[in-house]
C-alpha atoms as a PDB file:
ATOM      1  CA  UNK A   1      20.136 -34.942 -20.690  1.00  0.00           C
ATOM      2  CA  UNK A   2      17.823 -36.844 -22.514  1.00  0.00           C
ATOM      3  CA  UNK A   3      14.269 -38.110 -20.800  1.00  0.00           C
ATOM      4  CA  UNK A   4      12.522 -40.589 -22.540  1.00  0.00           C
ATOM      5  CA  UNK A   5       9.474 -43.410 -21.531  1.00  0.00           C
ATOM      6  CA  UNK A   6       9.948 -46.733 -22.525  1.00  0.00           C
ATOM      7  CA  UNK A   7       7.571 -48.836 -20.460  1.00  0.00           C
ATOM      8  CA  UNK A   8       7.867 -52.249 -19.860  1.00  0.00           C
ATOM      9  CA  UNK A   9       4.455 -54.034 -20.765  1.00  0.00           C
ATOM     10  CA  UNK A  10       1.916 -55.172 -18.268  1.00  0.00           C
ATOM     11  CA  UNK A  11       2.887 -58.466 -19.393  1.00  0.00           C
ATOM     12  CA  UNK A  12       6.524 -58.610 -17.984  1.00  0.00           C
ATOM     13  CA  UNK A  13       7.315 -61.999 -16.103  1.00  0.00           C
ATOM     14  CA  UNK A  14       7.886 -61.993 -12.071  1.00  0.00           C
ATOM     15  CA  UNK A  15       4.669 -59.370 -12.144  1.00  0.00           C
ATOM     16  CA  UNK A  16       7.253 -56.564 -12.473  1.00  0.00           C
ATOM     17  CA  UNK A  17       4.990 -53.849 -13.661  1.00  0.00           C
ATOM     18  CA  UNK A  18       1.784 -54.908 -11.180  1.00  0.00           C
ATOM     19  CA  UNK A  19      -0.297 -52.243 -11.841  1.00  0.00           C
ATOM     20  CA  UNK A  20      -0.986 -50.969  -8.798  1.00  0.00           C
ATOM     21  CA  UNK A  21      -2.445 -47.446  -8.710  1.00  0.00           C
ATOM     22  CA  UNK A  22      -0.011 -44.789  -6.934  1.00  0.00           C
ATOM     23  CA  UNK A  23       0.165 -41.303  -5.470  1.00  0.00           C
ATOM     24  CA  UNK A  24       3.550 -41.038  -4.356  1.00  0.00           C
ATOM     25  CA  UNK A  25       4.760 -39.203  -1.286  1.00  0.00           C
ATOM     26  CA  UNK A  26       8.191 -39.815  -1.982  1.00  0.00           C
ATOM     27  CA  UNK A  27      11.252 -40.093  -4.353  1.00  0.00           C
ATOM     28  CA  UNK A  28      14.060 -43.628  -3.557  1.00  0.00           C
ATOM     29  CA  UNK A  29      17.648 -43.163  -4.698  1.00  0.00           C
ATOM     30  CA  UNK A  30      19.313 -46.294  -5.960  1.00  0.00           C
ATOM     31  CA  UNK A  31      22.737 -47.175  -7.557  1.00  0.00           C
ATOM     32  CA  UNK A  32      22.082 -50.055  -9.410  1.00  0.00           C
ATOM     33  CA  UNK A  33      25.610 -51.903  -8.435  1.00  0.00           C
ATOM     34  CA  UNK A  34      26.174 -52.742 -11.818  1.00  0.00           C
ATOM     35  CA  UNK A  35      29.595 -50.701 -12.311  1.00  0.00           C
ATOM     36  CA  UNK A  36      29.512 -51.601 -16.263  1.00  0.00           C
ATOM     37  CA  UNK A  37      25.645 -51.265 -17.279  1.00  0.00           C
ATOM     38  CA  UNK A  38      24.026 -47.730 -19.088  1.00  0.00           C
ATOM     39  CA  UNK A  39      20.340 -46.700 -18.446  1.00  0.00           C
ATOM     40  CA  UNK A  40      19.821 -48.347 -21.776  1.00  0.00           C
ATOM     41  CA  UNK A  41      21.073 -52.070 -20.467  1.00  0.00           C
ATOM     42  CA  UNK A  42      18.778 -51.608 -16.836  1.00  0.00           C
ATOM     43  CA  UNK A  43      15.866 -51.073 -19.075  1.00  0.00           C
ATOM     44  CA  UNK A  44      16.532 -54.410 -21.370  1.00  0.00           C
ATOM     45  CA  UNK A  45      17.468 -56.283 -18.024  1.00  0.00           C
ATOM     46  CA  UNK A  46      13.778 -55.478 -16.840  1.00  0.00           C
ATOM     47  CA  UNK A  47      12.610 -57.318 -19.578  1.00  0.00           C
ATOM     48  CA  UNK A  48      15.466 -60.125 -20.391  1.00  0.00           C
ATOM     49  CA  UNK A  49      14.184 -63.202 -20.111  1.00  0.00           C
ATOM     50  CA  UNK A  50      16.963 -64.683 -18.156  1.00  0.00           C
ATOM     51  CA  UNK A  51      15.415 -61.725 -15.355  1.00  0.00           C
ATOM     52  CA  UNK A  52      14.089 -64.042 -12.573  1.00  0.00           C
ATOM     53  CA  UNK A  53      13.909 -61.747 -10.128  1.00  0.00           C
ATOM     54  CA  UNK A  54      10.797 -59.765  -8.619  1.00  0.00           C
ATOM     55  CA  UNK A  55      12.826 -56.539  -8.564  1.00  0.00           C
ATOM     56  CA  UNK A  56      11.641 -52.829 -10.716  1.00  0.00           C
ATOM     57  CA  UNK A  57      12.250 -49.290 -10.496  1.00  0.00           C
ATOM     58  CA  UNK A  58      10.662 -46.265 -12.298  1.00  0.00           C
ATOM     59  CA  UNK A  59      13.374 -43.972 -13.768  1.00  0.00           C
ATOM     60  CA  UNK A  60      17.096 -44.861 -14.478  1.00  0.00           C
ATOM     61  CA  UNK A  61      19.351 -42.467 -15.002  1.00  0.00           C
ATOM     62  CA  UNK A  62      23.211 -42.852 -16.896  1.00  0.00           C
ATOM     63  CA  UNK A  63      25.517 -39.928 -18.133  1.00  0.00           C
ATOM     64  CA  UNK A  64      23.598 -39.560 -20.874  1.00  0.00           C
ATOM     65  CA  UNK A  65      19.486 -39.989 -20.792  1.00  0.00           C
ATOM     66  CA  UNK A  66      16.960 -40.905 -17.963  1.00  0.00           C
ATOM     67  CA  UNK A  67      14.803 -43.897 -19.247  1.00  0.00           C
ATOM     68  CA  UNK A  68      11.229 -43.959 -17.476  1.00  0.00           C
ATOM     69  CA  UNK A  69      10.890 -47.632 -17.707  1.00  0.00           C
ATOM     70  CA  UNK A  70       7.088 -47.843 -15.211  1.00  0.00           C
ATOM     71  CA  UNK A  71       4.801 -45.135 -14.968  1.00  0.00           C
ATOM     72  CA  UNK A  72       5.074 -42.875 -12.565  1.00  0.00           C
ATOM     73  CA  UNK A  73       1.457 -43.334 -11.011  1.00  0.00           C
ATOM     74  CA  UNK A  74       2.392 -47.111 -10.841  1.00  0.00           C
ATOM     75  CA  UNK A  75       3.658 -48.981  -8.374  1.00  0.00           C
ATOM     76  CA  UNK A  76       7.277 -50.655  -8.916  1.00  0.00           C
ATOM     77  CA  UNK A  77       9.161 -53.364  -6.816  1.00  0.00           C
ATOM     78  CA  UNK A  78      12.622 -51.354  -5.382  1.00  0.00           C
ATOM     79  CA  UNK A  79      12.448 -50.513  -1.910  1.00  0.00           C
ATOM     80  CA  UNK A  80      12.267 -54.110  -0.478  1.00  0.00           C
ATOM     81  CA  UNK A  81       9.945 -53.671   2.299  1.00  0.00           C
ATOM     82  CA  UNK A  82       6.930 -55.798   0.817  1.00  0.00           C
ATOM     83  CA  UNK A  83       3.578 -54.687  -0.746  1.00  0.00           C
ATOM     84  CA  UNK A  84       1.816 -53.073   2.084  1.00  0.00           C
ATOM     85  CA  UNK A  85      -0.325 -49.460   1.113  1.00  0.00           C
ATOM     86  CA  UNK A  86       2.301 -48.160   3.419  1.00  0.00           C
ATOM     87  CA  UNK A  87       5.222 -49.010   2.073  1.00  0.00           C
ATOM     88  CA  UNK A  88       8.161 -47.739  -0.501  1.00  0.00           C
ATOM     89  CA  UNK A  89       7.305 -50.221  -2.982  1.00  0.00           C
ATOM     90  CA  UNK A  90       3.533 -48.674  -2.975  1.00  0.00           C
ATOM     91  CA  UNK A  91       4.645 -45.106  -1.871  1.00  0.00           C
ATOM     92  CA  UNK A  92       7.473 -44.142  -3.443  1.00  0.00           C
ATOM     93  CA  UNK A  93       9.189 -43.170  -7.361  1.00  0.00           C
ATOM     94  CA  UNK A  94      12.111 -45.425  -7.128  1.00  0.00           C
ATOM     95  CA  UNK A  95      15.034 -43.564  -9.055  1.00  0.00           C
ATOM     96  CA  UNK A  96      17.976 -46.004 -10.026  1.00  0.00           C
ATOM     97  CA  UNK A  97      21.520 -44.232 -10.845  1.00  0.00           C
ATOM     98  CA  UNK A  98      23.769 -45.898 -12.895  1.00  0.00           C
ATOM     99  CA  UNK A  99      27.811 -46.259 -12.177  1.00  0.00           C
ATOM    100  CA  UNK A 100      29.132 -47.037 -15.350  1.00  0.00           C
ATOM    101  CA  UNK A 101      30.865 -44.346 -17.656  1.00  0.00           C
ATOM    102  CA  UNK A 102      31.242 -41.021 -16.413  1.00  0.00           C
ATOM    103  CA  UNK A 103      29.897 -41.315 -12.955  1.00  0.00           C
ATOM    104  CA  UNK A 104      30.328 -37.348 -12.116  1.00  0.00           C
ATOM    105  CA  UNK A 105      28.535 -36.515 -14.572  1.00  0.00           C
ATOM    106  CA  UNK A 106      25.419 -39.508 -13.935  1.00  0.00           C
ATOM    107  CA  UNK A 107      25.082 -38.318 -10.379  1.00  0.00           C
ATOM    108  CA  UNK A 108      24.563 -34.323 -11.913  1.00  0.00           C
ATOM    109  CA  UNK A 109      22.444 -35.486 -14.353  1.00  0.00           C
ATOM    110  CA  UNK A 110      20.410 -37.741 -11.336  1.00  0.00           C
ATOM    111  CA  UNK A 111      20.664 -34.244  -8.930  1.00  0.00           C
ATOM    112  CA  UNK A 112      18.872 -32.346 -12.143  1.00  0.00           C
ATOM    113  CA  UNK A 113      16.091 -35.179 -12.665  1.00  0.00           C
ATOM    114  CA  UNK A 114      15.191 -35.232  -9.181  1.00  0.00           C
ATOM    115  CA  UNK A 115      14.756 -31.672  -8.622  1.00  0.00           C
ATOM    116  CA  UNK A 116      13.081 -31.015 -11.575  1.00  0.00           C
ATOM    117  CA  UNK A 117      10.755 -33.862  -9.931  1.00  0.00           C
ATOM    118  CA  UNK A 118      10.513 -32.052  -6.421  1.00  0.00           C
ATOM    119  CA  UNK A 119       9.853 -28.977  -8.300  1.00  0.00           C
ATOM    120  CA  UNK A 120       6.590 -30.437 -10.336  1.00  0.00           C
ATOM    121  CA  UNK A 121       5.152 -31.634  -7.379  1.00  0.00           C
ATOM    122  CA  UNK A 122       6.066 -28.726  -5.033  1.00  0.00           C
ATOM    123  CA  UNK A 123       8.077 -30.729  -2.936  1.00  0.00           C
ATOM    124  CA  UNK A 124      11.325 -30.146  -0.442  1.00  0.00           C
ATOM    125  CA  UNK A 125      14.228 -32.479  -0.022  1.00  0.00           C
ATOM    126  CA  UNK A 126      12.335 -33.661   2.506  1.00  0.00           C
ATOM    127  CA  UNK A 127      10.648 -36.368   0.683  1.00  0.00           C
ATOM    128  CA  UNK A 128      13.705 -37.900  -0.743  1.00  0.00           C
ATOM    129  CA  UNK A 129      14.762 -41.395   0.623  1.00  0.00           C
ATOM    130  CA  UNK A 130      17.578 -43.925   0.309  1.00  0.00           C
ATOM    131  CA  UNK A 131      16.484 -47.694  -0.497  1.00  0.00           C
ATOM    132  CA  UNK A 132      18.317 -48.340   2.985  1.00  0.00           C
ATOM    133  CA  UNK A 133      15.721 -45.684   4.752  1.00  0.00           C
ATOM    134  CA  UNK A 134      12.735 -48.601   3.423  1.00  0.00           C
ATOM    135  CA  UNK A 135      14.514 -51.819   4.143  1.00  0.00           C
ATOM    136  CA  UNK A 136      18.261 -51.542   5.816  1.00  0.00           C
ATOM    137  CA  UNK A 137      19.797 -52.262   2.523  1.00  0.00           C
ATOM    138  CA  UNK A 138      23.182 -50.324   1.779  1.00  0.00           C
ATOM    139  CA  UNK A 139      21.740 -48.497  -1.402  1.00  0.00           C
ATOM    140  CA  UNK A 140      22.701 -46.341  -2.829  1.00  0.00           C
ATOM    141  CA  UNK A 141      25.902 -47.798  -2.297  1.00  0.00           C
ATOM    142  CA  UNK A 142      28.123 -45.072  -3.614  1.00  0.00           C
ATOM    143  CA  UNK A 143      26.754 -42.612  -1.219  1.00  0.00           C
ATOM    144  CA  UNK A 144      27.328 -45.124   1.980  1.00  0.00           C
ATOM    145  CA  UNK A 145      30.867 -44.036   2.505  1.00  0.00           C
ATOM    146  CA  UNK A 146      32.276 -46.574   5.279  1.00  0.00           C
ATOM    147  CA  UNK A 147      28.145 -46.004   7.403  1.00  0.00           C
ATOM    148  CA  UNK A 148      29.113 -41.993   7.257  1.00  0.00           C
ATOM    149  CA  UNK A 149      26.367 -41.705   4.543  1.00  0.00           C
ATOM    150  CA  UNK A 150      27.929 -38.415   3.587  1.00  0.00           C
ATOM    151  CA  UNK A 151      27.683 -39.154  -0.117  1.00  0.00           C
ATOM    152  CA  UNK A 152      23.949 -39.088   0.344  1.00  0.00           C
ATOM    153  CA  UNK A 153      24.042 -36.082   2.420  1.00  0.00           C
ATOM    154  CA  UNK A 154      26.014 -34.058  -0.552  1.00  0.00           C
ATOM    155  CA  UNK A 155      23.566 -35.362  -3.221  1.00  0.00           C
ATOM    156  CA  UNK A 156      20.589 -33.967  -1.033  1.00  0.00           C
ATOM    157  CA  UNK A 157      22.509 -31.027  -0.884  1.00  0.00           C
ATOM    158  CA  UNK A 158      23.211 -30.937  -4.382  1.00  0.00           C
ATOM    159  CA  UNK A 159      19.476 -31.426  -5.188  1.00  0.00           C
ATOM    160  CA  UNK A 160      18.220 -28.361  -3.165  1.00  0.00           C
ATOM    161  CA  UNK A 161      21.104 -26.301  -4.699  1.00  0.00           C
ATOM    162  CA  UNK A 162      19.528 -26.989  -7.969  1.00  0.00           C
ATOM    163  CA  UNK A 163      16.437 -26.853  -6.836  1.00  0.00           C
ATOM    164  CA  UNK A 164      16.745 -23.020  -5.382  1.00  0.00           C
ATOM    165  CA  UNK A 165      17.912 -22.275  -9.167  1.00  0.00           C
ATOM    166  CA  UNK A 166      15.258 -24.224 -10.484  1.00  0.00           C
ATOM    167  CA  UNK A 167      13.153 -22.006  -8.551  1.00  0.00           C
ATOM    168  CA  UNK A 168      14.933 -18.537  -9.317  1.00  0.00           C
ATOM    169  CA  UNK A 169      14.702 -19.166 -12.959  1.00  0.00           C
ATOM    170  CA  UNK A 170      10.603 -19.413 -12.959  1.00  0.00           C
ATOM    171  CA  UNK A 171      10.839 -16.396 -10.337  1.00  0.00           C
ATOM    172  CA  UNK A 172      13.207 -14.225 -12.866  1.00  0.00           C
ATOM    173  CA  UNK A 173      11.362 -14.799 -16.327  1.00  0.00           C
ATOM    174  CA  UNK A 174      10.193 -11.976 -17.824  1.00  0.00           C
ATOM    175  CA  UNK A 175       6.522 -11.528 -18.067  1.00  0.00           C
ATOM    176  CA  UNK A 176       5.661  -9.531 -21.651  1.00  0.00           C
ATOM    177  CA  UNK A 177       3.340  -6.672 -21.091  1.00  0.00           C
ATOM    178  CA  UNK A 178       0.102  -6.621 -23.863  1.00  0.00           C
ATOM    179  CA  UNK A 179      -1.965  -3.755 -25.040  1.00  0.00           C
ATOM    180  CA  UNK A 180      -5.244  -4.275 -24.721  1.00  0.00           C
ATOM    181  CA  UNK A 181      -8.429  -2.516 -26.442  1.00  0.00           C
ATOM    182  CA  UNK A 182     -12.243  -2.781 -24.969  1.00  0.00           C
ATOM    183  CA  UNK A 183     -14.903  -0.695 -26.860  1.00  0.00           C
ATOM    184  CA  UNK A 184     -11.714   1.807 -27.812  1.00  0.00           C
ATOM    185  CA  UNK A 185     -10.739   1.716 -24.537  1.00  0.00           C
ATOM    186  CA  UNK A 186      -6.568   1.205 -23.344  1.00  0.00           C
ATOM    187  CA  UNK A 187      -6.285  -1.179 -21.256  1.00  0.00           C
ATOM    188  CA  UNK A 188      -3.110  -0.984 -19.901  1.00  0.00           C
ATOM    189  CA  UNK A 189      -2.372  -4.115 -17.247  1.00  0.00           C
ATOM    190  CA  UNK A 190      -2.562  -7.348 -19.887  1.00  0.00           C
ATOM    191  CA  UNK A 191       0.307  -9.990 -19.948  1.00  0.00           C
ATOM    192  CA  UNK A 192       1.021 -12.620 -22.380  1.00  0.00           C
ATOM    193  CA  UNK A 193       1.569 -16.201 -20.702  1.00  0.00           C
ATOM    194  CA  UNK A 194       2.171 -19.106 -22.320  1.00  0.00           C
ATOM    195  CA  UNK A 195       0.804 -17.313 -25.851  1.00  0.00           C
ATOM    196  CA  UNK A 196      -2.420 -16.481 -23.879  1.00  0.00           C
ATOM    197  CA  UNK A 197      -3.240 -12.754 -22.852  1.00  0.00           C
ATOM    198  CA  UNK A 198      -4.497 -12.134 -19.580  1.00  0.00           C
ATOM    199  CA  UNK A 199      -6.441  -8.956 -17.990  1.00  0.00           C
ATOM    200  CA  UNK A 200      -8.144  -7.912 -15.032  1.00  0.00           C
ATOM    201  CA  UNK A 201     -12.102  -8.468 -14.826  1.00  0.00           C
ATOM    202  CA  UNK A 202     -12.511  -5.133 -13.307  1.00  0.00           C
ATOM    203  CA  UNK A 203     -10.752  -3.464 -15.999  1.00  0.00           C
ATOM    204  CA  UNK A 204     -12.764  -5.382 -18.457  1.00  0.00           C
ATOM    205  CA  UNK A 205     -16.208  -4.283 -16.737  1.00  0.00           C
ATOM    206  CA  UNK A 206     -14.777  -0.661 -16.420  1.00  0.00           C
ATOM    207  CA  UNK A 207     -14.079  -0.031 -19.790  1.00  0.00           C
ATOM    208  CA  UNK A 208     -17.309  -1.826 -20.889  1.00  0.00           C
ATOM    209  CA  UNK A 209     -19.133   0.534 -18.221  1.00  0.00           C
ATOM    210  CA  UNK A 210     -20.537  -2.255 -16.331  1.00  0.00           C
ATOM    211  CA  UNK A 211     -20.737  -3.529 -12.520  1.00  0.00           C
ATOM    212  CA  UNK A 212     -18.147  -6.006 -10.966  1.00  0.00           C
ATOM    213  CA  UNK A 213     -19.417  -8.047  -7.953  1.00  0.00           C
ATOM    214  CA  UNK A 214     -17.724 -10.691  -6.173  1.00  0.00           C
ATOM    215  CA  UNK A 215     -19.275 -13.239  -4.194  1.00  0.00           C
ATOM    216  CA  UNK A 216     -16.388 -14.766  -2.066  1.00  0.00           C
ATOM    217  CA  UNK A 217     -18.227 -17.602  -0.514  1.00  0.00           C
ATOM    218  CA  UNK A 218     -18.837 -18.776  -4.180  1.00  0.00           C
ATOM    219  CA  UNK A 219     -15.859 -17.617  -5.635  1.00  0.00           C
ATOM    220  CA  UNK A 220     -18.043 -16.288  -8.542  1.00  0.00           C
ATOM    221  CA  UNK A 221     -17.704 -13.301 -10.190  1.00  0.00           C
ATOM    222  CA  UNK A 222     -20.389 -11.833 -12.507  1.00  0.00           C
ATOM    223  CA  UNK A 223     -20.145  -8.553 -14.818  1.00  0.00           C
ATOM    224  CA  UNK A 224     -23.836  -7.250 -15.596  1.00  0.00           C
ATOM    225  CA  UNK A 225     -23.630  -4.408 -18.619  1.00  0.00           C
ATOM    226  CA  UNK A 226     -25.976  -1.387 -18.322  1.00  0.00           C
ATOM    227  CA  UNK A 227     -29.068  -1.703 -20.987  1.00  0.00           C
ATOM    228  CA  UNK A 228     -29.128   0.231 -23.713  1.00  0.00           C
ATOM    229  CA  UNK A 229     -31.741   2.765 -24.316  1.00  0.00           C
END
């Protein structure tokens, strides 16, 4: 699936991108009960001039890309519960998933998004919400199933499926061992991550034949070589 940020512009009528500063402590799932518009059309809707309404979302998600369309560490207008500091509008990443096309497929893609989301921020399932959680609204609409809600029950579970493999895979990789040289020295505990090569400080100090203390109040550590005659 294909991410990509197209932002609508400060300027967007109805004062759909506001600006406000955000630190959200949550993730909203929408469907955007539009059973014949793509990610691609939500986005242009935000900005269509024949748009009158006071209504945004941050990500949108289709069977084929995820369109960021606000910033994630702005507010947007989708939970319906007005613009208190408190509330989803000012709290919460409002995800909208579309139900055109191949909905199967736009609800895996939306399960991968969002716990690739939980995962970056360290989060559980636990901070996911439905818009109907914010303001009684039957959204997402596809997961309501006759008040049983047990379509949003199986996406949750979906998410933390993918989320525990989300998890393995960082758990699993491979860390590649380097060989490491101080004053002709082997030093034999260095790892490459991310193309840099990490070793202990107390190996470092051994092999240069100095003294390693640790101040744990400070969190400093300080190597002091022997002089030289």
């Amino acid at each position: 699936m294909n991410y990509r940020k197209d932002h609508i512009p400060k300027s967007t009528p109805c004062k759909r991108r506001p600006g406000y500063a955000m630190s959200a402590t949550t993730i909203t799932i929408h469907n955007t009960g539009n059973e014949k518009s793509t990610a691609a059309n939500e986005r242009a809707w935000l900005t269509n001039p024949s748009n009158t309404r006071q209504a945004s979302f941050h990500i949108v998600v289709d069977e084929r890309e995820a369109i960021e369309c606000i910033p994630l560490n702005e507010n947007a207008w989708h939970a319906g519960d007005g613009s208190a500091v408190t509330s989803g509008n000012r709290t919460s990443i409002g995800v909208e998933i579309c139900e055109s096309g191949n909905y199967a497929k736009t609800l895996d893609n939306a399960v991968t998004l969002v716990a690739q989301m939980l995962k970056e921020r360290g989060w559980g399932v636990d901070r996911l919400r439905r818009h109907w959680d914010w303001s009684g609204k039957i959204c997402p609409r596809l997961m309501y199933n006759d008040g049983t809600w047990s379509g949003w029950y199986a996406f949750k579970a979906a998410v933390q499926g993918r989320l525990k493999e989300l998890n393995t895979e960082v758990s699993d990789m491979p860390i590649a061992k380097a060989n490491v040289k101080v004053n002709n020295k082997d030093i034999k505990n260095g790892v490459i991550i991310d193309g840099a090569v990490y070793v202990p400080l107390r190996s470092v100090g051994e092999a240069l034949d100095a003294t390693i203390t640790w101040d744990n109040k400070a969190k400093l550590a300080t190597i002091t070589t022997k002089e030289r005659a």
